[in-house]
C-alpha atoms as a PDB file:
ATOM      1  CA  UNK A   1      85.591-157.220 193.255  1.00  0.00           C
ATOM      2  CA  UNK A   2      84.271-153.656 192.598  1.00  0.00           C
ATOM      3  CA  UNK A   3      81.171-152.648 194.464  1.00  0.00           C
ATOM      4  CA  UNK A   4      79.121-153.017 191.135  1.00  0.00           C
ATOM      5  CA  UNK A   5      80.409-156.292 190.837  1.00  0.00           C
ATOM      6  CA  UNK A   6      77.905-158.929 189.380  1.00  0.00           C
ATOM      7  CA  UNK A   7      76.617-161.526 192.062  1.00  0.00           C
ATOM      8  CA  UNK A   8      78.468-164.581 191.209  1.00  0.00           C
ATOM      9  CA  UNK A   9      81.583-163.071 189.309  1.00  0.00           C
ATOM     10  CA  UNK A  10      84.370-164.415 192.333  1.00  0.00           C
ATOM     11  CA  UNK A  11      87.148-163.600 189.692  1.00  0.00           C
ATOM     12  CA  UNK A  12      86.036-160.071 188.951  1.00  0.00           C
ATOM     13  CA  UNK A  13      86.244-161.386 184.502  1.00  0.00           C
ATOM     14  CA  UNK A  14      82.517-160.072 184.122  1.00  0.00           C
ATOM     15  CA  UNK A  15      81.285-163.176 183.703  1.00  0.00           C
ATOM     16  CA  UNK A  16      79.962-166.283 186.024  1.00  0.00           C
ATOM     17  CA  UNK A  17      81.202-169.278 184.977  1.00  0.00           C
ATOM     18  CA  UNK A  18      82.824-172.454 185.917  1.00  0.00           C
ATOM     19  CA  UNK A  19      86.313-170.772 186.562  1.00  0.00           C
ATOM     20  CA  UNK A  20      84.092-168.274 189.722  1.00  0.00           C
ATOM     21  CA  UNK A  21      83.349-171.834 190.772  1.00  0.00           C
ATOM     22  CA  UNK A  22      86.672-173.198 190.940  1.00  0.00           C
ATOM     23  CA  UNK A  23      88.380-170.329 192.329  1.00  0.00           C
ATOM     24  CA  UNK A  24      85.535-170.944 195.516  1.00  0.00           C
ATOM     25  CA  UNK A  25      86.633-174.710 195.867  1.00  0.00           C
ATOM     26  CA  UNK A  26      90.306-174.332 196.221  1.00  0.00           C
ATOM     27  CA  UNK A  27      89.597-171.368 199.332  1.00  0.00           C
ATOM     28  CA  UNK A  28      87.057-173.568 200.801  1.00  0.00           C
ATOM     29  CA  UNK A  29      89.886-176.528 200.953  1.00  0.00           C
ATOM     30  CA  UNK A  30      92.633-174.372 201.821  1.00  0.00           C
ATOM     31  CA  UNK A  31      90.839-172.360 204.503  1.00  0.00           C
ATOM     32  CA  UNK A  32      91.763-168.971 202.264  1.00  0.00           C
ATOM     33  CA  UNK A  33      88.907-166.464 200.942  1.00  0.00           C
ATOM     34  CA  UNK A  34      91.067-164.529 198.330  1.00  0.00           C
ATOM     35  CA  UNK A  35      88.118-162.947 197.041  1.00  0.00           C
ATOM     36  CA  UNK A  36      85.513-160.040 197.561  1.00  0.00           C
ATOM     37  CA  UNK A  37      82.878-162.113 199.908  1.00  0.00           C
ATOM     38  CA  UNK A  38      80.244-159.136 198.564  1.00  0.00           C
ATOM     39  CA  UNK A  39      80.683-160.710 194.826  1.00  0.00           C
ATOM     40  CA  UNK A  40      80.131-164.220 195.901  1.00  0.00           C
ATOM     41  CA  UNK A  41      77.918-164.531 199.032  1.00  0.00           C
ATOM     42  CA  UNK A  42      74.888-165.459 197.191  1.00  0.00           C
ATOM     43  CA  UNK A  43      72.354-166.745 199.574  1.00  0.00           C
ATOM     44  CA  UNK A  44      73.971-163.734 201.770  1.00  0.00           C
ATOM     45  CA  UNK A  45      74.642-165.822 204.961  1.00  0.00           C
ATOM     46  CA  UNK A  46      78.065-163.951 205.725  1.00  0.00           C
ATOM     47  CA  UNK A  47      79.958-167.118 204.735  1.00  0.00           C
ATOM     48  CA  UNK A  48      81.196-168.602 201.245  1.00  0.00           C
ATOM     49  CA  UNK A  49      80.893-172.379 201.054  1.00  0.00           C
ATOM     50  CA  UNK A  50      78.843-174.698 199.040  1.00  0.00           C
ATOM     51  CA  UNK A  51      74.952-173.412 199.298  1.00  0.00           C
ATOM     52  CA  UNK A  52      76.791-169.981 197.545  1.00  0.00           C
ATOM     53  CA  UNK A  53      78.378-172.944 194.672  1.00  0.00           C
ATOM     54  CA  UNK A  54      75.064-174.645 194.080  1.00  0.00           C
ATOM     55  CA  UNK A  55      73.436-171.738 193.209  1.00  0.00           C
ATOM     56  CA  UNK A  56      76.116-170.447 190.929  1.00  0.00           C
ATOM     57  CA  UNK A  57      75.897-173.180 189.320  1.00  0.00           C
ATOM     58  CA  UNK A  58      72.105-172.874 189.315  1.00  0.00           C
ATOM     59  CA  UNK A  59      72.994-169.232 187.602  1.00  0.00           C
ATOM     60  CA  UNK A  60      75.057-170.715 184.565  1.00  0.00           C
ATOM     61  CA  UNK A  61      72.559-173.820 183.590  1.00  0.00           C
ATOM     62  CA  UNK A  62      69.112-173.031 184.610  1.00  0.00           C
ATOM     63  CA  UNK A  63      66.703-174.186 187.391  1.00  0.00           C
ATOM     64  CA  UNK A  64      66.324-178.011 188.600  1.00  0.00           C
ATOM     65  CA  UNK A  65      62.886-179.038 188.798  1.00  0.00           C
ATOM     66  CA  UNK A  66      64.244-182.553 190.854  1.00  0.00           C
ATOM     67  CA  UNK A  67      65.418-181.218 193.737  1.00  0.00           C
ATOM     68  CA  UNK A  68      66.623-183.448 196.326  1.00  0.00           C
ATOM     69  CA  UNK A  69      65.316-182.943 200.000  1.00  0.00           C
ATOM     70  CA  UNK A  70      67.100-185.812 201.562  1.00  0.00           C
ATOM     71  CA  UNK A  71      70.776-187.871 201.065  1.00  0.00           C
ATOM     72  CA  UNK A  72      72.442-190.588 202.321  1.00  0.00           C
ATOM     73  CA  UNK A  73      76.394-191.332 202.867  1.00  0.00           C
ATOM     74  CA  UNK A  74      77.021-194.925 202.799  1.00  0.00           C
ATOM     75  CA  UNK A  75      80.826-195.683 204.156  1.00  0.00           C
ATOM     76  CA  UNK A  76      81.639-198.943 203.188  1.00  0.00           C
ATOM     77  CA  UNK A  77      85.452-200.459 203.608  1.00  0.00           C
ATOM     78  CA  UNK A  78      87.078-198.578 200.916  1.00  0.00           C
ATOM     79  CA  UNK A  79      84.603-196.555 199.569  1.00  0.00           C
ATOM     80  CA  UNK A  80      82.381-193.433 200.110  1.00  0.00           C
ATOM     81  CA  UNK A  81      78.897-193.430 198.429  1.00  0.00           C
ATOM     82  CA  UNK A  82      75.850-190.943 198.016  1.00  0.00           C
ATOM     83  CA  UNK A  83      72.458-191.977 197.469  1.00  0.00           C
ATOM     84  CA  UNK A  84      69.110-189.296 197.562  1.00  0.00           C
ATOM     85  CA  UNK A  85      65.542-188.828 196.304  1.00  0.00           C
ATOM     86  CA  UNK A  86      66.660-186.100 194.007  1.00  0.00           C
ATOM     87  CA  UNK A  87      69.288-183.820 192.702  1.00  0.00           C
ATOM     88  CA  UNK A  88      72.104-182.940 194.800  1.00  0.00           C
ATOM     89  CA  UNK A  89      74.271-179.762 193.385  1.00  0.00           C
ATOM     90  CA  UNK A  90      77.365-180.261 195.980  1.00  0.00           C
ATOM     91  CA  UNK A  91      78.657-181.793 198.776  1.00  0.00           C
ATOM     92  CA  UNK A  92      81.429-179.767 201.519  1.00  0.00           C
ATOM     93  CA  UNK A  93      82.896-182.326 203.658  1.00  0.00           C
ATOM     94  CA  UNK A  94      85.896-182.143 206.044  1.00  0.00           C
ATOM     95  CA  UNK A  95      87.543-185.113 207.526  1.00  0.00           C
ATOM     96  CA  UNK A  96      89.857-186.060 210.250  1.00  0.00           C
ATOM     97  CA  UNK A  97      92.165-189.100 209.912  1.00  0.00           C
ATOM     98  CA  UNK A  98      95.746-190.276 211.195  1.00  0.00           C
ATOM     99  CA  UNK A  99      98.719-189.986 209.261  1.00  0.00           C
ATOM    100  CA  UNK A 100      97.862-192.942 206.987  1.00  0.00           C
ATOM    101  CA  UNK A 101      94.838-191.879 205.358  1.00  0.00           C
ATOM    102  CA  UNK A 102      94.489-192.041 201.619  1.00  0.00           C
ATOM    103  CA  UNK A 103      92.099-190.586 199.266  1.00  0.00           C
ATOM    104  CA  UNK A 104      91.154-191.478 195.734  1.00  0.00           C
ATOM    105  CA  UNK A 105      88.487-188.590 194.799  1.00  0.00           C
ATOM    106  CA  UNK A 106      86.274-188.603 191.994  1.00  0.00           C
ATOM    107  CA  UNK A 107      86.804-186.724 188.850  1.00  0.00           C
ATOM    108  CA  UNK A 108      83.153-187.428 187.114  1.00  0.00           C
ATOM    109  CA  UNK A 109      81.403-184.025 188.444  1.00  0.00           C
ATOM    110  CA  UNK A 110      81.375-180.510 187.625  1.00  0.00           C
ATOM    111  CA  UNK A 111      84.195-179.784 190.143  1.00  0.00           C
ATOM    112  CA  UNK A 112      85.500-181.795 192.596  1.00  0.00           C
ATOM    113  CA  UNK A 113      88.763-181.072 194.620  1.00  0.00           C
ATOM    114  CA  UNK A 114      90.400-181.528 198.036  1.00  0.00           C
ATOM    115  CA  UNK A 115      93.206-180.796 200.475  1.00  0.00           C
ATOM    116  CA  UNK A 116      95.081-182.443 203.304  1.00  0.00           C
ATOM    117  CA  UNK A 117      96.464-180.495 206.185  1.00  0.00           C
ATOM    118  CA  UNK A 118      98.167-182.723 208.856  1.00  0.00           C
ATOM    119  CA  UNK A 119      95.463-184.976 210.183  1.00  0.00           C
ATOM    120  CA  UNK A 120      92.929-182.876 208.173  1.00  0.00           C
ATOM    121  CA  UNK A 121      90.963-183.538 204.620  1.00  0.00           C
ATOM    122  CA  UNK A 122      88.569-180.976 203.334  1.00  0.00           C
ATOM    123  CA  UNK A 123      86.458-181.550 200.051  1.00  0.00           C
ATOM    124  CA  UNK A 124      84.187-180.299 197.813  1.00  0.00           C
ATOM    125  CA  UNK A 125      82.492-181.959 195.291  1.00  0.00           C
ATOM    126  CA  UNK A 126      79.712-179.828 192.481  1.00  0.00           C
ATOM    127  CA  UNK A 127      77.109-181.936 190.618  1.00  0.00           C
ATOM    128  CA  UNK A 128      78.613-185.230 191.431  1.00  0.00           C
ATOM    129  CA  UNK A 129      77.617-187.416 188.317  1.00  0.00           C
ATOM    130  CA  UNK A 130      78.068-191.002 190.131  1.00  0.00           C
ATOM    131  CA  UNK A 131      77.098-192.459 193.362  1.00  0.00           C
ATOM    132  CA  UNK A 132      80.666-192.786 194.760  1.00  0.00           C
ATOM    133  CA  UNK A 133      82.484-189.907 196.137  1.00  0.00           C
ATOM    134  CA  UNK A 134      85.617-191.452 196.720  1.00  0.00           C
ATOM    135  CA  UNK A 135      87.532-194.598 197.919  1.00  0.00           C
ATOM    136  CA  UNK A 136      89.692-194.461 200.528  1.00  0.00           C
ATOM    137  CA  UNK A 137      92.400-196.249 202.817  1.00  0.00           C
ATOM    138  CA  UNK A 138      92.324-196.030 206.447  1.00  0.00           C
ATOM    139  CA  UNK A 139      89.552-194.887 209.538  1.00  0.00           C
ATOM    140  CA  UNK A 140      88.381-191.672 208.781  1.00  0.00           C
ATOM    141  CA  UNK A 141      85.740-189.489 211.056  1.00  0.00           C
ATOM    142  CA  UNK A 142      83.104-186.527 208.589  1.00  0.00           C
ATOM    143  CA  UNK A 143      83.234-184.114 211.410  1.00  0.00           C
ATOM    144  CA  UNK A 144      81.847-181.489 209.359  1.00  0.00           C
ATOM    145  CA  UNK A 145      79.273-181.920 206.188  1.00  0.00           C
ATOM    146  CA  UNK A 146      77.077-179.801 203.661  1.00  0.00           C
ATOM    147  CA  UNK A 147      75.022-181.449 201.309  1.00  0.00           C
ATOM    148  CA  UNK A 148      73.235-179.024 198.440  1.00  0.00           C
ATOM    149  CA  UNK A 149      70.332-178.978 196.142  1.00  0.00           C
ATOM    150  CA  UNK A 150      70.429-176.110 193.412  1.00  0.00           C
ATOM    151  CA  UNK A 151      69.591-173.726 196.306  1.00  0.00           C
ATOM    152  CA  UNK A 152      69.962-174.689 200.048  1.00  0.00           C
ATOM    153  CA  UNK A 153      71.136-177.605 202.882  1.00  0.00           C
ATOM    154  CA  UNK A 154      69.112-180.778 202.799  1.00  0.00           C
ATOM    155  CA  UNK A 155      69.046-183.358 205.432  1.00  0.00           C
ATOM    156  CA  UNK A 156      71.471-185.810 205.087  1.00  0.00           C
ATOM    157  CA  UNK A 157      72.618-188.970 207.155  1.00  0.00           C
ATOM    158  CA  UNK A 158      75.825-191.110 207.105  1.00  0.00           C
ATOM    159  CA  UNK A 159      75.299-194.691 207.577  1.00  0.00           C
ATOM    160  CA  UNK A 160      77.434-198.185 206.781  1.00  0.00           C
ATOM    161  CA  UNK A 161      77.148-199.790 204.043  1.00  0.00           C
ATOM    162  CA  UNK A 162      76.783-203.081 205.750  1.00  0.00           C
ATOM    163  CA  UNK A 163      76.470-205.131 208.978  1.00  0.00           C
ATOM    164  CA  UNK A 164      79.746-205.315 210.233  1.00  0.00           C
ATOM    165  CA  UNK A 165      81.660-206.340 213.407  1.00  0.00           C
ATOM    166  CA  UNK A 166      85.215-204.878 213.840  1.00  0.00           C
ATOM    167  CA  UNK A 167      87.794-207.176 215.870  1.00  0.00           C
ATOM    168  CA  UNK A 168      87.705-206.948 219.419  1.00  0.00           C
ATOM    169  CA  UNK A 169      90.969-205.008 220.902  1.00  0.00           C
ATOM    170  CA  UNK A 170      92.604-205.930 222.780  1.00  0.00           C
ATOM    171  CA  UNK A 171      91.916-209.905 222.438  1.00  0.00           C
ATOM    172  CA  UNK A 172      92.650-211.565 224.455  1.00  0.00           C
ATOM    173  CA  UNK A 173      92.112-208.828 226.938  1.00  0.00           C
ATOM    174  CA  UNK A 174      92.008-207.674 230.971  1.00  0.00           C
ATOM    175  CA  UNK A 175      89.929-206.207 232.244  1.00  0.00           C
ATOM    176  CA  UNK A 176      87.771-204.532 228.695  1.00  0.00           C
ATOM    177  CA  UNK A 177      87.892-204.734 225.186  1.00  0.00           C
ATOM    178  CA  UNK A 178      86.247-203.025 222.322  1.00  0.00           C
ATOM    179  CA  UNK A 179      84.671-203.306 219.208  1.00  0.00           C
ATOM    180  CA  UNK A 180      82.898-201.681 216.839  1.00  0.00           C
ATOM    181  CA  UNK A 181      79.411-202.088 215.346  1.00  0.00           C
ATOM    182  CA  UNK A 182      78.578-201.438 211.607  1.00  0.00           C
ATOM    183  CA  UNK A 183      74.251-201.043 211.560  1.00  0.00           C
ATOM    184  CA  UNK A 184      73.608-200.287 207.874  1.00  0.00           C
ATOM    185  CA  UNK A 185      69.830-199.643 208.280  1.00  0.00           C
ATOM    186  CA  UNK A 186      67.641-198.915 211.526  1.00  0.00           C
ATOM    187  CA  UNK A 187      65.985-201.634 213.232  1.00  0.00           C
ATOM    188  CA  UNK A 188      66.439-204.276 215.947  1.00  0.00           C
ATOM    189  CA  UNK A 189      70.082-204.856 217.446  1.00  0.00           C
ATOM    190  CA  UNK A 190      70.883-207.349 219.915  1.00  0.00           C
ATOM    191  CA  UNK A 191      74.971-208.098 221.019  1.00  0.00           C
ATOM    192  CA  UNK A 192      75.767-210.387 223.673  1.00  0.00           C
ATOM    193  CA  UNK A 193      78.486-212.068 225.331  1.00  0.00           C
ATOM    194  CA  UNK A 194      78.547-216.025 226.345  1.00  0.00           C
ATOM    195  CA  UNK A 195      80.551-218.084 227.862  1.00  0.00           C
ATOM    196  CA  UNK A 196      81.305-221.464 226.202  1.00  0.00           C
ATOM    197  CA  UNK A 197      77.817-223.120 228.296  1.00  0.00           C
ATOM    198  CA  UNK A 198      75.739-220.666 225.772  1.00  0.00           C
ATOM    199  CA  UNK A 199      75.141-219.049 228.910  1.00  0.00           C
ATOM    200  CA  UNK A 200      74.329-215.265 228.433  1.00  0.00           C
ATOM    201  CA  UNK A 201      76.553-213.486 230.663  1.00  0.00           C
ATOM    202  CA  UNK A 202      76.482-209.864 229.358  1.00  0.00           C
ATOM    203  CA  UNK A 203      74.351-207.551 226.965  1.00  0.00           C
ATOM    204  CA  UNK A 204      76.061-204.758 225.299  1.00  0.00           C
ATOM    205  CA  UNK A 205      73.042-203.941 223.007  1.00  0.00           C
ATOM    206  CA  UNK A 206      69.610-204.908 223.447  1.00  0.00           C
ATOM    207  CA  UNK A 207      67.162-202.751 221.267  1.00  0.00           C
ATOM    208  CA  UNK A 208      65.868-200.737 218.063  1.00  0.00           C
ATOM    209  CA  UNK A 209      68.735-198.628 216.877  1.00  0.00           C
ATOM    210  CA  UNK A 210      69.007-196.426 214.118  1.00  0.00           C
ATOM    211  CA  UNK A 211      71.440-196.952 211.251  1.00  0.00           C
ATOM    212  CA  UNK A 212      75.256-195.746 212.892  1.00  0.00           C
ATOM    213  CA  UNK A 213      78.356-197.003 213.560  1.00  0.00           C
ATOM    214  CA  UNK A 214      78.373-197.957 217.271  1.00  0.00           C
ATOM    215  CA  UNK A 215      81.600-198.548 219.847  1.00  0.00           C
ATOM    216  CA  UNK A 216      80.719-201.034 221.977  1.00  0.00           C
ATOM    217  CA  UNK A 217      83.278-202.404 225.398  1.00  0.00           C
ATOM    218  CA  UNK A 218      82.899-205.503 227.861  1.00  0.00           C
ATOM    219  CA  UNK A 219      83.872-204.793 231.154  1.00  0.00           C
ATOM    220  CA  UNK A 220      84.846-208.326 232.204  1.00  0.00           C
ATOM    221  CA  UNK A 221      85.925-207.238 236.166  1.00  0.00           C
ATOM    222  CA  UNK A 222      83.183-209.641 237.027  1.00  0.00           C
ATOM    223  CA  UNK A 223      83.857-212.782 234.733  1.00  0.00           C
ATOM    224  CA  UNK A 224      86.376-215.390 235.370  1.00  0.00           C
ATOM    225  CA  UNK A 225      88.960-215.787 232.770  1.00  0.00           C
ATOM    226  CA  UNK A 226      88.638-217.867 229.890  1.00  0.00           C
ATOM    227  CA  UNK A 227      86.875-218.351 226.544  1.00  0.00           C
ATOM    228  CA  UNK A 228      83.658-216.189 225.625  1.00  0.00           C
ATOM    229  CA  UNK A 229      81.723-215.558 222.302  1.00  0.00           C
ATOM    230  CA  UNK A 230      80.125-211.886 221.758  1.00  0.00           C
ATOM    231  CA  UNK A 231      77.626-212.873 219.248  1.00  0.00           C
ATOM    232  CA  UNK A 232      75.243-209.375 217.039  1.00  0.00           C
ATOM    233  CA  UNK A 233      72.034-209.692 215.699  1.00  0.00           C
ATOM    234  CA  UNK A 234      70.600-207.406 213.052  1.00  0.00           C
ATOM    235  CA  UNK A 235      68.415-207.908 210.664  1.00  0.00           C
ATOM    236  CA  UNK A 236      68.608-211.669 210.983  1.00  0.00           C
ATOM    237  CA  UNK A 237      71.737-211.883 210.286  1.00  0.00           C
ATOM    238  CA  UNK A 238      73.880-212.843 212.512  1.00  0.00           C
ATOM    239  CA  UNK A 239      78.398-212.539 213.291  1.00  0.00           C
ATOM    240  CA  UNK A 240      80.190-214.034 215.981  1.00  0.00           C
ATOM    241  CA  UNK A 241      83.679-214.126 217.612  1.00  0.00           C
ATOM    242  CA  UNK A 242      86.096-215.416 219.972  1.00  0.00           C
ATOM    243  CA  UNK A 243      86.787-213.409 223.181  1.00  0.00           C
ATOM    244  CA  UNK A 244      90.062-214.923 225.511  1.00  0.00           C
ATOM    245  CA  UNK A 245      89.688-213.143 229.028  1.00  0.00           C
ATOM    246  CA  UNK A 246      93.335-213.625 230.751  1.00  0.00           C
ATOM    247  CA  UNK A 247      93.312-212.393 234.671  1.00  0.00           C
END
């Protein structure tokens, strides 16, 4: 870009329009600024990443006047979904993932595109126009997220989409095993482990919790081997499983 270069005109054409926009998306998912920063830098923060989109975008259709101040990301088993109390301009997310990982994203928004480095997925999604973002096949982690009104960050938090408890591994086990827990709004949380008496014999949760996803392990050093059931409580609802402790 020249020096004189209009705010907002990444491709240096003299206008700002939805090709500046694209032409940020594909060097925010492949990690390569091939532009002026001076032309596009909007809210002037020394970086170029979604809060400079949203307010391009902003430029070429007018002010919002249902601005969002808070989101939600709902993961659910094959599917990624966004909920909030207003308008929500763009959303930068990168993800880490093993080898199997697959990603289906959305096409009905403004923009939306992505990139997969390795064990690496980074995304970026303007004016998404439905609540899911994308479906998906195998554990992912969002170790990095942005989520835009027409001008600037809003809070945002990532929560299941329902109770769920993952398989214990390993099962049957020595001396631990593990599990996940899915808690898809805040709120009390009890998980226990019995033995087949309906004796209580250990307490991995016991409390209010806020809506997470929550890795959980029995240390059985102390029980004998055998049968045991860890039974979770949220919500009044209730899921249960078999535990086989071989010493």
């Amino acid at each position: 870009c020249e020096a004189e270069c209009s705010m907002g005109d990444v491709n240096g054409d003299s206008s700002v329009d939805v090709l500046d926009i694209v032409q940020i998306v594909d060097s925010i998912i492949n990690s390569e600024m091939n532009f002026d920063i001076a032309c596009s830098d909007i809210n002037a923060d020394g970086s170029v990443d979604i809060l400079d989109i949203v307010q391009i975008v902003d430029l070429i259709f007018g002010g919002r006047l249902n601005d969002a101040s808070s989101a939600k990301i709902s993961i659910g088993k094959d599917a990624l979904l966004l909920s909030s109390n207003g308008y929500v301009g763009g959303i930068q997310m990168t993800l880490t993932h093993g080898s199997n990982f697959k990603i289906d994203l959305i096409n009905n928004a403004l923009v939306a595109n992505y990139s997969t480095n390795d064990n690496i997925t980074r995304l970026v999604i303007v004016e998404p126009r439905e609540d899911k973002l994308f479906s998906y096949c195998g554990d992912f982690e969002i170790t990095e997220m942005i989520i835009a009104n027409s001008n600037a960050r809003i809070d945002a938090v990532i929560s299941p989409m329902s109770f769920q408890l993952s398989a214990a591994y390993p099962n049957p086990f020595n001396p631990s095993t593990n599990m996940t827990l899915d808690v898809p709004e805040a709120g009390f949380v009890s998980v226990k482990v019995y033995n087949v008496a309906g004796q209580v014999v250990a307490t991995l949760m016991n409390g209010n919790m806020d809506a997470s996803n929550y890795n959980l392990t029995w240390d059985a050093s102390n029980a004998s081997s055998g049968m045991y059931f860890v039974k979770a409580e949220v919500s009044g609802e209730t899921i249960s499983q078999k535990l086989v402790l071989m010493k």
